[in-house]
Protein backbone atom coordinates (compact mmCIF):
# COMPACT_ATOMS: atom_id res chain seq x y z
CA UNK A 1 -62.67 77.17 136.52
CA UNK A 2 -62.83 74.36 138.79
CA UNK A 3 -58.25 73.55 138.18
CA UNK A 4 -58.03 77.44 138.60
CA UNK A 5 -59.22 77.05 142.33
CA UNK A 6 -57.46 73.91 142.80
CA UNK A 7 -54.23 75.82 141.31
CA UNK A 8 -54.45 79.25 142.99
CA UNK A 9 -55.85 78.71 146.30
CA UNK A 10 -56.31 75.34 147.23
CA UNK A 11 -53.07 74.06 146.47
CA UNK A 12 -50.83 76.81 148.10
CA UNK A 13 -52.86 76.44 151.63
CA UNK A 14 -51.91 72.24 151.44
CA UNK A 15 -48.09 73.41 150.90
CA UNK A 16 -45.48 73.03 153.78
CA UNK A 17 -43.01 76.02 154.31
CA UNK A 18 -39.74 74.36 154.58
CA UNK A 19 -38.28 73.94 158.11
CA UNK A 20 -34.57 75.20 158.83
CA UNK A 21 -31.84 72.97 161.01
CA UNK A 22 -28.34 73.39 160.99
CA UNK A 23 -25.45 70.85 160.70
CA UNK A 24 -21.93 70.07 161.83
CA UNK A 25 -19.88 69.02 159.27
CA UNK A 26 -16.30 68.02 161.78
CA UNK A 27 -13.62 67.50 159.86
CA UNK A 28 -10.01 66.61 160.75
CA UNK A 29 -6.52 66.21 159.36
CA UNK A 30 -5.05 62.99 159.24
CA UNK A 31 -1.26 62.97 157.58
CA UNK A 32 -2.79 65.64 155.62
CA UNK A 33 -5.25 64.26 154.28
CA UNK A 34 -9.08 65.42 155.01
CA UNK A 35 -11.77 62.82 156.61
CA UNK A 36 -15.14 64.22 157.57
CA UNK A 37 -17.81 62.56 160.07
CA UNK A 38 -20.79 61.33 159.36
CA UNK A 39 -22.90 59.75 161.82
CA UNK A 40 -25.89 57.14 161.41
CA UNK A 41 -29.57 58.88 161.67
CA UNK A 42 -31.63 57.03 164.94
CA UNK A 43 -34.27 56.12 162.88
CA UNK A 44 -33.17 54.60 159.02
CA UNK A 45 -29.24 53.96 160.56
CA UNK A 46 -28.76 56.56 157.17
CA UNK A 47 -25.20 58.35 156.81
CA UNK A 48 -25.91 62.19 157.69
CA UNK A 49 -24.24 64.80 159.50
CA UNK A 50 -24.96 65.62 163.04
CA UNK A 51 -27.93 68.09 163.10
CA UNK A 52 -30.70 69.62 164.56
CA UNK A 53 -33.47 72.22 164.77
CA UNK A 54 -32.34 75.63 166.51
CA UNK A 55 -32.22 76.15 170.00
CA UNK A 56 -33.19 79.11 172.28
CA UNK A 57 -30.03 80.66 173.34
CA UNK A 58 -27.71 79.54 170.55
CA UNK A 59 -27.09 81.09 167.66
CA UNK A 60 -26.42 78.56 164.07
CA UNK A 61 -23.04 78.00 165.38
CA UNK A 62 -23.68 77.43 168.61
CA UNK A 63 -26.31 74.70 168.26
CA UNK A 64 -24.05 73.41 165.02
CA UNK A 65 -21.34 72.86 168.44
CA UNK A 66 -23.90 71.72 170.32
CA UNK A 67 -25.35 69.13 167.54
CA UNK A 68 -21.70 67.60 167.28
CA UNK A 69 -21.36 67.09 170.98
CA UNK A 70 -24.49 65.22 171.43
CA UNK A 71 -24.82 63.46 168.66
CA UNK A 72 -21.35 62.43 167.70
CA UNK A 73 -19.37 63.37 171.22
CA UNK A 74 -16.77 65.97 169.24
CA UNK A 75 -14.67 68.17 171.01
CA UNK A 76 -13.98 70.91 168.87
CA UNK A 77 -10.04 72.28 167.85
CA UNK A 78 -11.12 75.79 169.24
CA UNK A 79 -12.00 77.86 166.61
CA UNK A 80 -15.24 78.87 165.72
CA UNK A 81 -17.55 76.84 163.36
CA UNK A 82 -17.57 78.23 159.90
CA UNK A 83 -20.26 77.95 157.31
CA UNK A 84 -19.47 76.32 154.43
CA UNK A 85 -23.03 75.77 152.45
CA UNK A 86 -26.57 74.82 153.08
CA UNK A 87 -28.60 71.89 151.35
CA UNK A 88 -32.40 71.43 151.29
CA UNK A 89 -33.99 67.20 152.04
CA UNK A 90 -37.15 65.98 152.96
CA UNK A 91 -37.33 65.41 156.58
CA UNK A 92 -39.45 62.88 157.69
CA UNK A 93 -41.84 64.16 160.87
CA UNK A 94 -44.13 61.70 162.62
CA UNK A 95 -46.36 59.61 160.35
CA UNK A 96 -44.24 59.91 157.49
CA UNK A 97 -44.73 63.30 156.21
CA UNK A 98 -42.07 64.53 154.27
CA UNK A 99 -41.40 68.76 154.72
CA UNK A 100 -38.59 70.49 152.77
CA UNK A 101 -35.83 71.22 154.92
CA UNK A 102 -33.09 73.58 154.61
CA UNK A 103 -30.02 72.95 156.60
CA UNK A 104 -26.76 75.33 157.17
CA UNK A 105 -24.04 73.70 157.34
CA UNK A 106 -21.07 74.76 159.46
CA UNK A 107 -17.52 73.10 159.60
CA UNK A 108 -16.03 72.29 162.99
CA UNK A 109 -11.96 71.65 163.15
CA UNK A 110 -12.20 68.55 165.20
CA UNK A 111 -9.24 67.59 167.84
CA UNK A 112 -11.15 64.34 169.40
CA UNK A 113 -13.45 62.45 169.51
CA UNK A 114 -15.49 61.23 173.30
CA UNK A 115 -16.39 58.10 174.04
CA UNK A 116 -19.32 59.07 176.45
CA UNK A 117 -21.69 61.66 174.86
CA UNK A 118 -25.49 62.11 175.52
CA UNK A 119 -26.51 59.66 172.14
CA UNK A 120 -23.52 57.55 172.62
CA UNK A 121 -24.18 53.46 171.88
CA UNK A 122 -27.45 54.93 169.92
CA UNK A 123 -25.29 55.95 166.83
CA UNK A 124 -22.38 54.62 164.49
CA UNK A 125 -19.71 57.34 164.04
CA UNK A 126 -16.94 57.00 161.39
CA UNK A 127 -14.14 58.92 159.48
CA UNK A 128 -14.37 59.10 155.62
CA UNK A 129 -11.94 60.90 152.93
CA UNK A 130 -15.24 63.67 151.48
CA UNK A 131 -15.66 61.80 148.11
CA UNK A 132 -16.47 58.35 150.20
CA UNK A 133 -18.84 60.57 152.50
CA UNK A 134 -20.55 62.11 149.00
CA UNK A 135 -21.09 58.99 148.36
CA UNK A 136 -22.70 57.39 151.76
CA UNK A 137 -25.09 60.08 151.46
CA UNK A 138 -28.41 60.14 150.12
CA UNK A 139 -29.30 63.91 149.84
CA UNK A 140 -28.06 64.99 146.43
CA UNK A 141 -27.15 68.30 147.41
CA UNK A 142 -25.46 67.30 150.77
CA UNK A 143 -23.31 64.87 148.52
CA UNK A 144 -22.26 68.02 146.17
CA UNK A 145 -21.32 70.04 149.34
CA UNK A 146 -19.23 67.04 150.65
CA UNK A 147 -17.88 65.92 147.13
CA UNK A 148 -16.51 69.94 146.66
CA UNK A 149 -15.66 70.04 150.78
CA UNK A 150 -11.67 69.82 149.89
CA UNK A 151 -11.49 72.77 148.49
CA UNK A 152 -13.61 75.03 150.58
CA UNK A 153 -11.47 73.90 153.69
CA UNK A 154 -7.86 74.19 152.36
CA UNK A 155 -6.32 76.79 153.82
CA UNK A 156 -7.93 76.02 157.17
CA UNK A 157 -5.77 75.28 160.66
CA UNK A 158 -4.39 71.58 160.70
């Protein structure tokens, strides 16, 4: 009786509903060949991609543009951010808690790159081929997305 109360209606009230950000994945061409961005998190200095929680006023792509600028200093090629999968992590809030997160992903042609950006000097920045980025990741699902990322962009402007 007693696990049956534990199961049924103490457990579900201690669960987290996952939070929702959404994340730039920039890419460029370089001699044809694709290299994606990852930045270091503030925190852990962990590869991720740049990303944040939504913003009043911007729709996913919008703060996915706005995410890249400030974290990373992109300037986009133009056209608009596409989305190209979603993964779920464990976000860590203030004292440690971990909540499930589920993150859109959108891809951004890059043309440049800024030197002086709102988080600039707080973050490394660096161009990988996807399978090296798969593998600076921790997230397993974010590594799928970037391992497969080839083949969802080919066909797109160079």
């Amino acid at each position: 009786m007693l696990k049956l109360f534990w199961s049924d209606y103490i457990q579900p009230l201690l669960r987290r509903p996952s939070r929702y950000q959404v994340a730039a994945l920039c890419y460029r061409w370089d001699h044809d060949e694709l290299q994606v961005l990852l930045i270091t998190s503030l925190d852990t200095r962990r590869w991720i991609l740049p990303k944040g929680w939504p913003k009043t006023g911007f729709n996913a792509k919008g703060v996915a543009l706005e995410e890249a600028w400030e974290e990373a200093g992109v300037k986009p090629r133009g056209d608009e951010p596409r989305h190209v999968g979603r993964y779920r992590y464990d976000k860590r809030l203030r004292g440690g808690i971990p909540v499930p997160t589920d993150v859109d992903v959108y891809a951004i042609d890059t043309m440049s790159l800024y030197d002086d950006y709102p988080e600039a000097g707080r973050r490394d920045r660096r161009w990988m081929p996807p399978q090296e980025a798969a593998e600076a990741v921790d997230e397993p699902e974010l590594k799928d997305l970037l391992a497969g990322i080839d083949a969802v962009l080919t066909g797109a402007s160079r």
